[in-house]
C-alpha atoms as a PDB file:
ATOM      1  CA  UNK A   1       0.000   0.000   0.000  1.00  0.00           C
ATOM      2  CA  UNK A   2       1.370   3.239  -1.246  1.00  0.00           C
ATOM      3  CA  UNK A   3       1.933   5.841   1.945  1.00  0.00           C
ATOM      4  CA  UNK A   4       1.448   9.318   2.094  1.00  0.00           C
ATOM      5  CA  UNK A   5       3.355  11.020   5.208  1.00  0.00           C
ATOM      6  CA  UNK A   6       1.279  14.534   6.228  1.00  0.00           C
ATOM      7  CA  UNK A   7       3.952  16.941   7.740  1.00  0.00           C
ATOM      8  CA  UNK A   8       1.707  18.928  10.453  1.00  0.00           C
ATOM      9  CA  UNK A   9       2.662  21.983  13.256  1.00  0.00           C
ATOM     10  CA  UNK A  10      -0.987  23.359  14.026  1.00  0.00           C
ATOM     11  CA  UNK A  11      -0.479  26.132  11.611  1.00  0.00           C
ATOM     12  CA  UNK A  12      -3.368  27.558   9.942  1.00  0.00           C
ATOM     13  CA  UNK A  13      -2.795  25.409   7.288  1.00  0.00           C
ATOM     14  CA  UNK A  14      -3.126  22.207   9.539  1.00  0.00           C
ATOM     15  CA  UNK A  15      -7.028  21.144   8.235  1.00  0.00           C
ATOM     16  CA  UNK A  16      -5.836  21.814   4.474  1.00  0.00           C
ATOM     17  CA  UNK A  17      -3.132  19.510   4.943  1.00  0.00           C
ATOM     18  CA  UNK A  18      -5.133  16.934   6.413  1.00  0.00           C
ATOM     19  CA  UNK A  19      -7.890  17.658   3.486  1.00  0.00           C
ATOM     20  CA  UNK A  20      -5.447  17.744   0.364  1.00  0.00           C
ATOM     21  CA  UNK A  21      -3.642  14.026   2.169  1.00  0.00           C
ATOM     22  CA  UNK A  22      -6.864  12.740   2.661  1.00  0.00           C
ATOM     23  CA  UNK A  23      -8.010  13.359  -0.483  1.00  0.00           C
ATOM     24  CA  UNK A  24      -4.370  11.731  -2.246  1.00  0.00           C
ATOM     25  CA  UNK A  25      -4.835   8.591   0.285  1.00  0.00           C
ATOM     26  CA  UNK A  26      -8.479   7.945  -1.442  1.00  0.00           C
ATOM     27  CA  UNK A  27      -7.174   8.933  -4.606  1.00  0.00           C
ATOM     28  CA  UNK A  28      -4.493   6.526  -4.282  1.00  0.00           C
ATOM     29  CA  UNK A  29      -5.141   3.930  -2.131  1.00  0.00           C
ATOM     30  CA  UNK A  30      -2.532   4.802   0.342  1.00  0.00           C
ATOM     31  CA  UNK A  31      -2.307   5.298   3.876  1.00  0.00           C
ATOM     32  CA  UNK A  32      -1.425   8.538   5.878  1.00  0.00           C
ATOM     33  CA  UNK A  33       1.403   8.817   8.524  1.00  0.00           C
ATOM     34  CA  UNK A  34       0.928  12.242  10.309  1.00  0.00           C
ATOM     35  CA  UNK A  35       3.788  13.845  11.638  1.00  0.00           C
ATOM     36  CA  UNK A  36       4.231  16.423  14.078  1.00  0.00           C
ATOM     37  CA  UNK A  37       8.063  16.998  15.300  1.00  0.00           C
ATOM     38  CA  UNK A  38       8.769  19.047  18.298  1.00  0.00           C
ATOM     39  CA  UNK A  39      11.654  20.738  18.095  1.00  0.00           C
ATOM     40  CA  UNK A  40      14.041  20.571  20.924  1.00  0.00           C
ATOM     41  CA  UNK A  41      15.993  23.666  20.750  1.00  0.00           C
ATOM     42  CA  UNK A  42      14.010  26.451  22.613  1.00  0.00           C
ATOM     43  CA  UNK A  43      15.088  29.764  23.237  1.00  0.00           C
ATOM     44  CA  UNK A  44      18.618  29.265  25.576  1.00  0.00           C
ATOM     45  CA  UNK A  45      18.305  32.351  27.928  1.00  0.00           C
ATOM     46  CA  UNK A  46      19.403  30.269  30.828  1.00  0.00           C
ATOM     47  CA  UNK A  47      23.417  29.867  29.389  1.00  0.00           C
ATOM     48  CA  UNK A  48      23.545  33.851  29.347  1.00  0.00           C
ATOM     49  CA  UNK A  49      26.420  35.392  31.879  1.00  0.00           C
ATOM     50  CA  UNK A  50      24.182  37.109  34.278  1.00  0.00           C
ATOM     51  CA  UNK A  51      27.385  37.419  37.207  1.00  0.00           C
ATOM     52  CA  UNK A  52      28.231  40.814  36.072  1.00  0.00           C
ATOM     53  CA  UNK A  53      24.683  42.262  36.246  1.00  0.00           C
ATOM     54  CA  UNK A  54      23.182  40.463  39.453  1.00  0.00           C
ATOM     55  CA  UNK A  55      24.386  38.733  42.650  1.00  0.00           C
ATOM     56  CA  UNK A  56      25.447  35.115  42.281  1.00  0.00           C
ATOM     57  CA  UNK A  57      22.624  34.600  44.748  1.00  0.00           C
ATOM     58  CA  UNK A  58      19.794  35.777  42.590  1.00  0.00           C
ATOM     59  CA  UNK A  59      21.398  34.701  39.536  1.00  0.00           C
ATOM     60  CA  UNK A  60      21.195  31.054  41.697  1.00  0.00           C
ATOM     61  CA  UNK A  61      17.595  31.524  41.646  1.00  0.00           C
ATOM     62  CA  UNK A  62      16.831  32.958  38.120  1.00  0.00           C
ATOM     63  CA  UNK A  63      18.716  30.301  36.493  1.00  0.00           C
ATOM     64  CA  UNK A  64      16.770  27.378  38.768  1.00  0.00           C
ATOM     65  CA  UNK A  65      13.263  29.492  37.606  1.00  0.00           C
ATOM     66  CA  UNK A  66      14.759  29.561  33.583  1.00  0.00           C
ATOM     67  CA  UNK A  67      15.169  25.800  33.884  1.00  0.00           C
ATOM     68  CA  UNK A  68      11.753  25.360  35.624  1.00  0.00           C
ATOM     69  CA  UNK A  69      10.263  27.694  32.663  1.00  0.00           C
ATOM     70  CA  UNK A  70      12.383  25.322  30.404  1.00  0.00           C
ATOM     71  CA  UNK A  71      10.834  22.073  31.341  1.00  0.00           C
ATOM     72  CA  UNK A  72       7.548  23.687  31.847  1.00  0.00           C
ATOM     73  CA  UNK A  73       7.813  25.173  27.613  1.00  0.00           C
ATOM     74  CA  UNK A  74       8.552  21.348  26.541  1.00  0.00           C
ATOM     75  CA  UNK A  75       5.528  19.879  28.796  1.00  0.00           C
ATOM     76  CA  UNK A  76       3.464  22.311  26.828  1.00  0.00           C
ATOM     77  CA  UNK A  77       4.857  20.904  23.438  1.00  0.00           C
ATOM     78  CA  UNK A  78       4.378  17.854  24.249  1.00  0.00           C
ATOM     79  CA  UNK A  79       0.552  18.614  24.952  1.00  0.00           C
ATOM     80  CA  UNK A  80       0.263  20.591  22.198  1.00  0.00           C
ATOM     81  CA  UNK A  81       1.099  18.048  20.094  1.00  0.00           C
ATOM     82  CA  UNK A  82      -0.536  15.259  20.990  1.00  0.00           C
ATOM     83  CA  UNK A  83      -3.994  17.632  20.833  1.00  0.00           C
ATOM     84  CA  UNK A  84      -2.770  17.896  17.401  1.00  0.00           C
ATOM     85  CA  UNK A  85      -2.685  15.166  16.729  1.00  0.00           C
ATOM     86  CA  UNK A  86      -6.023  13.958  17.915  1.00  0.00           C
ATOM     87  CA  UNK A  87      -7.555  16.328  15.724  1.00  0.00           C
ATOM     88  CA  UNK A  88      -5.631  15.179  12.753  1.00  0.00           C
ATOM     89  CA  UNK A  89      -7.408  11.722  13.517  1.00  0.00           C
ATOM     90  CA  UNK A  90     -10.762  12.839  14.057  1.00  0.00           C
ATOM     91  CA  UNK A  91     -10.335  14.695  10.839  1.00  0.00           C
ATOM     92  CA  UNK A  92      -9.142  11.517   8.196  1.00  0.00           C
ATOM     93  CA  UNK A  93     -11.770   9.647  10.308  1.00  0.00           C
ATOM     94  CA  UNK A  94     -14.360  11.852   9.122  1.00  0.00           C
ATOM     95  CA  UNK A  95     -13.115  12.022   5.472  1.00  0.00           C
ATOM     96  CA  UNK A  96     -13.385   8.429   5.453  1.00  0.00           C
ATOM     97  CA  UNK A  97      -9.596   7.536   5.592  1.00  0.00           C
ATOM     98  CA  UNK A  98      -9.116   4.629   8.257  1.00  0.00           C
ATOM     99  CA  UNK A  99      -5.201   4.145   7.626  1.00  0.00           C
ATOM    100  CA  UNK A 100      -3.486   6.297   9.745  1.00  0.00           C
ATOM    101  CA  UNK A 101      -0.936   6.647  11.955  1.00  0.00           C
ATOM    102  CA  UNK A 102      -0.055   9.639  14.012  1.00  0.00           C
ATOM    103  CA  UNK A 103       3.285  10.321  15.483  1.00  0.00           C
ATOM    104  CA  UNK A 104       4.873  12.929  17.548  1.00  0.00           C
ATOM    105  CA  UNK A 105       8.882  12.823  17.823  1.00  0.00           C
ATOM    106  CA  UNK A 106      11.473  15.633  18.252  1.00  0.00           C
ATOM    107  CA  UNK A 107      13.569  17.014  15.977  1.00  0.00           C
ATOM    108  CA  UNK A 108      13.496  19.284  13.234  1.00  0.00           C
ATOM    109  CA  UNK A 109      11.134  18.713   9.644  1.00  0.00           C
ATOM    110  CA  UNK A 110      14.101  19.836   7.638  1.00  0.00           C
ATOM    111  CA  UNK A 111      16.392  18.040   9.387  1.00  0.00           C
ATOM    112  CA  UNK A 112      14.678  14.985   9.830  1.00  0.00           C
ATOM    113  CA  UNK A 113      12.615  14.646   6.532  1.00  0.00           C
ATOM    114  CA  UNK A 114      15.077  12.566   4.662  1.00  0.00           C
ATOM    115  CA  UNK A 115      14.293   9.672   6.960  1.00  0.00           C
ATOM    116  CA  UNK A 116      10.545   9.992   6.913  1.00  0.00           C
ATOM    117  CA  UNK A 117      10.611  10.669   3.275  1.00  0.00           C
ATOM    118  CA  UNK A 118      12.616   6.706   2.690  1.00  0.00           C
ATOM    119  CA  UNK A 119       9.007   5.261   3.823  1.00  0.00           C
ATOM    120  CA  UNK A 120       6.297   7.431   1.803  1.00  0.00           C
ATOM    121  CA  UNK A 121       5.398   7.790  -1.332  1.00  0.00           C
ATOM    122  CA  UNK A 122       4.132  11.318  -1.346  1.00  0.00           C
ATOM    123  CA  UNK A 123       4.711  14.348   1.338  1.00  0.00           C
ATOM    124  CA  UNK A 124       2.135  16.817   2.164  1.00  0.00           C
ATOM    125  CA  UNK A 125       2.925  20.093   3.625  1.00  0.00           C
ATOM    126  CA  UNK A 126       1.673  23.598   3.869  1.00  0.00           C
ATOM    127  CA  UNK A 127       2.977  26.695   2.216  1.00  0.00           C
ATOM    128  CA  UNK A 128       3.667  28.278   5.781  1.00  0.00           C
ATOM    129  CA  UNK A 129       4.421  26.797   9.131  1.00  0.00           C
ATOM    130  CA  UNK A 130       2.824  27.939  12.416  1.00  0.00           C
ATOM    131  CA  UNK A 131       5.400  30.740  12.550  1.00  0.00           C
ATOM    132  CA  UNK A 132       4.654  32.209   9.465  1.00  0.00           C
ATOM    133  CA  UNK A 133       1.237  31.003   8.194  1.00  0.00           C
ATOM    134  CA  UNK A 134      -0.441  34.867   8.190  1.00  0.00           C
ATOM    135  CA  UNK A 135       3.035  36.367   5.830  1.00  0.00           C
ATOM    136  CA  UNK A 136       2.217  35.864   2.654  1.00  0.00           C
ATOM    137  CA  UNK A 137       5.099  37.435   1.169  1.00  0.00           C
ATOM    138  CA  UNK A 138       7.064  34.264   2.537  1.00  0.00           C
ATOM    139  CA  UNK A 139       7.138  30.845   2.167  1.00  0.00           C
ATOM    140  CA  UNK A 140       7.316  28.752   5.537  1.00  0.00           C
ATOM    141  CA  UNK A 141      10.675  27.788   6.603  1.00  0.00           C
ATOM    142  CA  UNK A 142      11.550  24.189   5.955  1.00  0.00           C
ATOM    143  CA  UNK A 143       9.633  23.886   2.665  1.00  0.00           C
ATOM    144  CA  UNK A 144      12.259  24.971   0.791  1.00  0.00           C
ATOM    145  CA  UNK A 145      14.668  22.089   2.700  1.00  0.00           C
ATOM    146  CA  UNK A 146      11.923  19.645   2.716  1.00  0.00           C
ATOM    147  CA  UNK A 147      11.465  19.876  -1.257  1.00  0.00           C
ATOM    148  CA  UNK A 148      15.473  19.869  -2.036  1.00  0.00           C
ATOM    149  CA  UNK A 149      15.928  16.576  -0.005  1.00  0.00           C
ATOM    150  CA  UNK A 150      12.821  14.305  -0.365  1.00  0.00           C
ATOM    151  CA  UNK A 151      13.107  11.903  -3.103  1.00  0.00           C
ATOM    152  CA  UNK A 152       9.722  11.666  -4.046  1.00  0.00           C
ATOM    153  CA  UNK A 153       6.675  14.298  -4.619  1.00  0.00           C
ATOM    154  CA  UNK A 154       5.889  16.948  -2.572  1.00  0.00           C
ATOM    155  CA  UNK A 155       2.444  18.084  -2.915  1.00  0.00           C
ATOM    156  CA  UNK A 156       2.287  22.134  -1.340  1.00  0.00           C
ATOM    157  CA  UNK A 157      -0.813  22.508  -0.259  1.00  0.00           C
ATOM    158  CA  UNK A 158      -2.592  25.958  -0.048  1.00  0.00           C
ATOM    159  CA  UNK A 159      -4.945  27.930   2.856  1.00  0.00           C
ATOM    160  CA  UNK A 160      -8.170  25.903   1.469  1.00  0.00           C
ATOM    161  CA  UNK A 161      -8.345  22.580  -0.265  1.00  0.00           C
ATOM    162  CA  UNK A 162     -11.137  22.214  -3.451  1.00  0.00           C
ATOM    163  CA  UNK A 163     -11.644  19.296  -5.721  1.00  0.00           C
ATOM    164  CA  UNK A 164      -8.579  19.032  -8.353  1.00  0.00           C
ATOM    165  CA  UNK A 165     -10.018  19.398 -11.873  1.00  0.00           C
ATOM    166  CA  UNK A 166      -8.352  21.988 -13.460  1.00  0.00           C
ATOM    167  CA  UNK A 167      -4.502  20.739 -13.688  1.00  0.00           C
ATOM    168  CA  UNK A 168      -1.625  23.619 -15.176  1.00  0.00           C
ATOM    169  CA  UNK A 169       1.588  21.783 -15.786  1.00  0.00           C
ATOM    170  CA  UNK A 170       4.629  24.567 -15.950  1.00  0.00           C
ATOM    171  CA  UNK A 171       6.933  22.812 -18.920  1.00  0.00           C
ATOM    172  CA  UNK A 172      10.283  23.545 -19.721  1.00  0.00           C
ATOM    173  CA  UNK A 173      11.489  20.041 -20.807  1.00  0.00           C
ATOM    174  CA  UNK A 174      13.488  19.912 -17.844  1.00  0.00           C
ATOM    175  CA  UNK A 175      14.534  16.276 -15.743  1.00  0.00           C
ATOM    176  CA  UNK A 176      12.078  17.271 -13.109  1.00  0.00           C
ATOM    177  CA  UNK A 177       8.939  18.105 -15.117  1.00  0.00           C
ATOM    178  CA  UNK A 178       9.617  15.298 -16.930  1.00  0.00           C
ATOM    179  CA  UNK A 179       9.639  12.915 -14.109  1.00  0.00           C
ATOM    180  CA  UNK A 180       6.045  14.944 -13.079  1.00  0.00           C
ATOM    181  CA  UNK A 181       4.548  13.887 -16.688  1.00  0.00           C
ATOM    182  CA  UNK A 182       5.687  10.113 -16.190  1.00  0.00           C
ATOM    183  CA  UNK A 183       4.067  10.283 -12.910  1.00  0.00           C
ATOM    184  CA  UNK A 184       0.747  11.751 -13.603  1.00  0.00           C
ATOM    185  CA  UNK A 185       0.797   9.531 -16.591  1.00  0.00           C
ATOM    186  CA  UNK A 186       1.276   6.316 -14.436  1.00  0.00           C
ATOM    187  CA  UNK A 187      -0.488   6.876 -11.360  1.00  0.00           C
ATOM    188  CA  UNK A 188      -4.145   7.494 -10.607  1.00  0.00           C
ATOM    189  CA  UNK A 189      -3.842  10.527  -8.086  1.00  0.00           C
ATOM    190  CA  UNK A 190      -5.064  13.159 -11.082  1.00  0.00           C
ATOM    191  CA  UNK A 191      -7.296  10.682 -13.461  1.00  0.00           C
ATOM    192  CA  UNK A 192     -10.436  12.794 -14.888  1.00  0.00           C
ATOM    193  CA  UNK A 193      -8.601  16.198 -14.591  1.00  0.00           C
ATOM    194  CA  UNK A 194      -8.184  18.320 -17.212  1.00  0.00           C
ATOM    195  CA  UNK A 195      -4.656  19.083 -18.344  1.00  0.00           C
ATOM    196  CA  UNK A 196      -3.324  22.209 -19.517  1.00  0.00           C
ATOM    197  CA  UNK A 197       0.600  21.609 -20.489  1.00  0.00           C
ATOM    198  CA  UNK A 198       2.473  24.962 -20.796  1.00  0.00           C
ATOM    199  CA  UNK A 199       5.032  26.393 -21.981  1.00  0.00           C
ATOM    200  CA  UNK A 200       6.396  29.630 -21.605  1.00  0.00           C
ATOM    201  CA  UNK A 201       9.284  30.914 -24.178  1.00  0.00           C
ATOM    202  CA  UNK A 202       9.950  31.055 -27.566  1.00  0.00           C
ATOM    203  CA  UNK A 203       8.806  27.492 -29.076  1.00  0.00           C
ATOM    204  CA  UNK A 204      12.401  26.187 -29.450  1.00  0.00           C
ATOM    205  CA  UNK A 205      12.393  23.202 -31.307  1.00  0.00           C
ATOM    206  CA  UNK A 206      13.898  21.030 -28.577  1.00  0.00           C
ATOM    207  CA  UNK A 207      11.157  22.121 -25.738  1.00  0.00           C
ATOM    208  CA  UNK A 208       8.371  21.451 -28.570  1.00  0.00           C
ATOM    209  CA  UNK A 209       9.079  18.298 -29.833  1.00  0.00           C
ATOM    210  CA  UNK A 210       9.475  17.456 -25.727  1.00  0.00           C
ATOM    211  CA  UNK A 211       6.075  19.179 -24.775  1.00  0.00           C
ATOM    212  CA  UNK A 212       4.606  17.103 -27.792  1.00  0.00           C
ATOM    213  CA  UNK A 213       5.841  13.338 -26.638  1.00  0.00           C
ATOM    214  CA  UNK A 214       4.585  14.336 -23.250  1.00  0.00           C
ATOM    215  CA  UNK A 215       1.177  15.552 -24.694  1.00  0.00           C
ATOM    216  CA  UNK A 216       1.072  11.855 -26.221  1.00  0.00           C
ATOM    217  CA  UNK A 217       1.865  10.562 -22.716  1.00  0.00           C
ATOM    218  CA  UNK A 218      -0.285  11.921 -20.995  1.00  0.00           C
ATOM    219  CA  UNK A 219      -3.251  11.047 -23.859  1.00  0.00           C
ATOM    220  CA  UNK A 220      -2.414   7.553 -23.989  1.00  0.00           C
ATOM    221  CA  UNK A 221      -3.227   7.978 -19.962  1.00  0.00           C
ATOM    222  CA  UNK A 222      -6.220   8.846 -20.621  1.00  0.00           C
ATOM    223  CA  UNK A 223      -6.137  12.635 -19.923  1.00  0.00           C
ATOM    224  CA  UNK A 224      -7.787  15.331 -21.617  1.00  0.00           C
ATOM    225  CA  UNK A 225      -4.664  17.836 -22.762  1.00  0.00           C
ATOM    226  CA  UNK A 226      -4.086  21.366 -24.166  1.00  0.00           C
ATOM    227  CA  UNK A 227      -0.648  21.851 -24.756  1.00  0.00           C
ATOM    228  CA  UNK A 228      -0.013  25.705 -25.332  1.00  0.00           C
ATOM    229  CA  UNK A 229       3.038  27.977 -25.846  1.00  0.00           C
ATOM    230  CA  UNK A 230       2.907  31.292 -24.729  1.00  0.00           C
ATOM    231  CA  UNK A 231       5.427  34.118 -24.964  1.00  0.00           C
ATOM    232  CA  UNK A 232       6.826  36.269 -21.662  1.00  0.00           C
ATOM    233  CA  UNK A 233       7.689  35.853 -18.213  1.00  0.00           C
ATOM    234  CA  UNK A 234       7.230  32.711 -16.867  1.00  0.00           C
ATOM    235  CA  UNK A 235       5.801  34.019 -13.330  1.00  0.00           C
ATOM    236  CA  UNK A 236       3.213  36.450 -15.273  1.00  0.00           C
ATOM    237  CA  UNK A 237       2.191  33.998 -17.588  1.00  0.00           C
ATOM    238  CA  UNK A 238       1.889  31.010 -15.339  1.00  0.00           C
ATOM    239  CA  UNK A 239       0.088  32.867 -12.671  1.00  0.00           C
ATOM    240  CA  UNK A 240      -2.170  34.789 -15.195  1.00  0.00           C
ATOM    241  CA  UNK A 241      -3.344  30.796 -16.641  1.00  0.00           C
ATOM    242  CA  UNK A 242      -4.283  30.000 -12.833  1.00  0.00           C
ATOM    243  CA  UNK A 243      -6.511  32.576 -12.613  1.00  0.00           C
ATOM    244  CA  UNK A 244      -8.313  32.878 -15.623  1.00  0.00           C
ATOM    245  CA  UNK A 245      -8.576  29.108 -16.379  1.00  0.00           C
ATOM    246  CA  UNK A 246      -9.592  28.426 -12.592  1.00  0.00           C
ATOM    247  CA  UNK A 247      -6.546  25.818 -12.070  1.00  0.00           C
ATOM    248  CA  UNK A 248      -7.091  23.806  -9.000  1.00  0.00           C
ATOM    249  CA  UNK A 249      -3.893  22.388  -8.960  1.00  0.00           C
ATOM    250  CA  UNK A 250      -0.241  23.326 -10.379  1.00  0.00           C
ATOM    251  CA  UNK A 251       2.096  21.008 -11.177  1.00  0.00           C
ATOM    252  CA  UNK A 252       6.113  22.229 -11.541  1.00  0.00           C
ATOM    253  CA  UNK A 253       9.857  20.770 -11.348  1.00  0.00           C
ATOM    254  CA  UNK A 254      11.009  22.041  -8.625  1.00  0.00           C
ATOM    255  CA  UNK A 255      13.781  22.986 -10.611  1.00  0.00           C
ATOM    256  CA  UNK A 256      14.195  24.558 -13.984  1.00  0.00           C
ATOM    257  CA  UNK A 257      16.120  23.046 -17.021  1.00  0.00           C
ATOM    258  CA  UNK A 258      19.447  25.273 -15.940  1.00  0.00           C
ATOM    259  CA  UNK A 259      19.138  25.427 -12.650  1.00  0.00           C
ATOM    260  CA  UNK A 260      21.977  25.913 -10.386  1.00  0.00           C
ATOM    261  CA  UNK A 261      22.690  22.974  -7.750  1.00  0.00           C
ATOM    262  CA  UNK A 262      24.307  24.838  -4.738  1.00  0.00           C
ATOM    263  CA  UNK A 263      19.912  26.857  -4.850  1.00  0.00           C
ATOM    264  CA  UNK A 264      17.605  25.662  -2.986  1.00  0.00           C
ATOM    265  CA  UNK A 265      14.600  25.809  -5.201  1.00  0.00           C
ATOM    266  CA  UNK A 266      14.238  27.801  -8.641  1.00  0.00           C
ATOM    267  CA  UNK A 267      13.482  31.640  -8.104  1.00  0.00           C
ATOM    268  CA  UNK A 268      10.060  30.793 -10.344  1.00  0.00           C
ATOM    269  CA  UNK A 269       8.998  27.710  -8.362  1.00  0.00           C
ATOM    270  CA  UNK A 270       9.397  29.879  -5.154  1.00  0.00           C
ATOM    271  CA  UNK A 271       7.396  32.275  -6.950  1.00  0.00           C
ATOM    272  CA  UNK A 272       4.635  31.301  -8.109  1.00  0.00           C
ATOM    273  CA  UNK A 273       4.382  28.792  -4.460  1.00  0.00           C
ATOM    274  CA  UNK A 274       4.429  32.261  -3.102  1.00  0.00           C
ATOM    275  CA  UNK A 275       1.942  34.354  -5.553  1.00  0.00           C
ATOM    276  CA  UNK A 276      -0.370  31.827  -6.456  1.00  0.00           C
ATOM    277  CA  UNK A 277      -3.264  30.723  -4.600  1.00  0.00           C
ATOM    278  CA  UNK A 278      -3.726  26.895  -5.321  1.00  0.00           C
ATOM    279  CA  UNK A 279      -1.871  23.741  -4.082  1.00  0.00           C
ATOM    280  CA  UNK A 280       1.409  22.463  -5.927  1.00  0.00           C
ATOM    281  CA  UNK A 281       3.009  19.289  -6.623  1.00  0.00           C
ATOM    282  CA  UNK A 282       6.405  19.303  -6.579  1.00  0.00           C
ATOM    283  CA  UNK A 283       9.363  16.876  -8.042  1.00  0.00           C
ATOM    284  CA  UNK A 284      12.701  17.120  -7.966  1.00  0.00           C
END
């Protein structure tokens, strides 16, 4: 059974997260592991030099009160999380998804994910975490880390989750959109979605007779396909088809054909995650 691991901090985009796994677990037949890692590393006012400023009495007695505050911050995690992850039950339970496994460990997401990421066969994470899910002009802090290291797709989801019928996929005839088309081709998560395949440029011959075996691909999987090229800046012209075609879902390489190793994500995948208002799937 394919298994979908659902990355989760209580952020406000906890229930889309849960919504957009569920929704690939019944789509795909899979499972859910929910994750919720609390970090260990809080705030480390306790190490500070206080001799020079207060008595070594009272700096006795502040430092037994910062551990006290200390251990009293991790309890609180530790509740925090497993409320979290109660809800994340009661929430696949009522979508209809019975296997699923919640965990809490410590750690870090981006420093952990490569592990969790060996076992699943699809991640699901918000745009934002729970320290940034309100700035829009950001993208939350281990996405970028999460989507250079895991191995297999990362679906991004957005604030809200809606049905996935509408499907934009950004093509430059790059290795990672190419590995996209050979998935949506060979597995059922998108079946009876309409595909838009597009490219933005000048219509090289190279990118078009690319973009015109993958049109074939996805065809022969059954998928209804317009394959357009379209002249300007990628970000304008990607995030102009989103909104006037009502995409539900879009579907990108995480990084372009040129892209340079030592970034993190391409500038327009970070982009349009940022500017556009729909769910992604990512691939490396």
């Amino acid at each position: 059974m394919p298994n979908i691991l659902a990355c989760t901090d209580g952020s406000a985009y906890a229930a889309s997260v849960y919504d957009h796994a569920a929704w690939a677990a019944q789509r795909l037949g899979a499972s859910v592991h929910v994750l919720h890692l609390v970090d260990p590393h809080h705030a480390t006012t306790e190490t500070a030099d206080l001799s020079g400023a207060i008595g070594l009495g009272a700096k006795s007695a502040l430092l037994e009160e910062l551990v006290q505050l200390e251990a009293t911050k991790a309890k609180l995690a530790h509740a925090k999380g497993r409320a979290l992850l109660e809800i994340a039950r009661e929430h696949f339970a009522k979508a209809g998804v019975t296997q699923v496994v919640a965990d809490q460990k410590h750690g870090s997401l981006a420093d952990s994910i490569e592990a969790y990421d060996r076992e699943a066969d699809l991640v699901v994470l918000g745009k934002r975490g729970e320290n940034t899910s309100l700035d829009y002009k950001h993208l939350g802090s281990n996405l970028e880390r999460v989507v250079r290291t895991c191995k297999h797709p990362v679906l991004v989801a957005s604030r809200n989750f809606k049905q996935v019928k509408r499907v934009l996929i950004a093509y430059d005839a790059g290795p990672s959109v190419n590995r996209a088309i050979d998935y949506v081709a060979s597995q059922p998560l998108l079946q009876g979605a309409s595909i838009h395949l597009l490219s933005v440029g000048s219509g090289d011959s190279r990118i078009s007779s690319a973009m015109a075996a993958a049109n074939s691909k996805l065809t022969a999987a059954g998928y209804t396909v317009k394959s357009e090229v379209l002249p300007g800046h990628p970000i304008e012209v990607i995030g102009n088809a989103v909104k006037t075609e009502g995409i539900d879902l879009l579907v990108m390489g995480a990084y372009g054909h040129m892209h340079i190793r030592h970034l993190l994500i391409g500038s327009t995948t970070a982009t349009l995650l940022r500017t556009c208002p729909i769910p992604a799937l990512l691939f490396r």
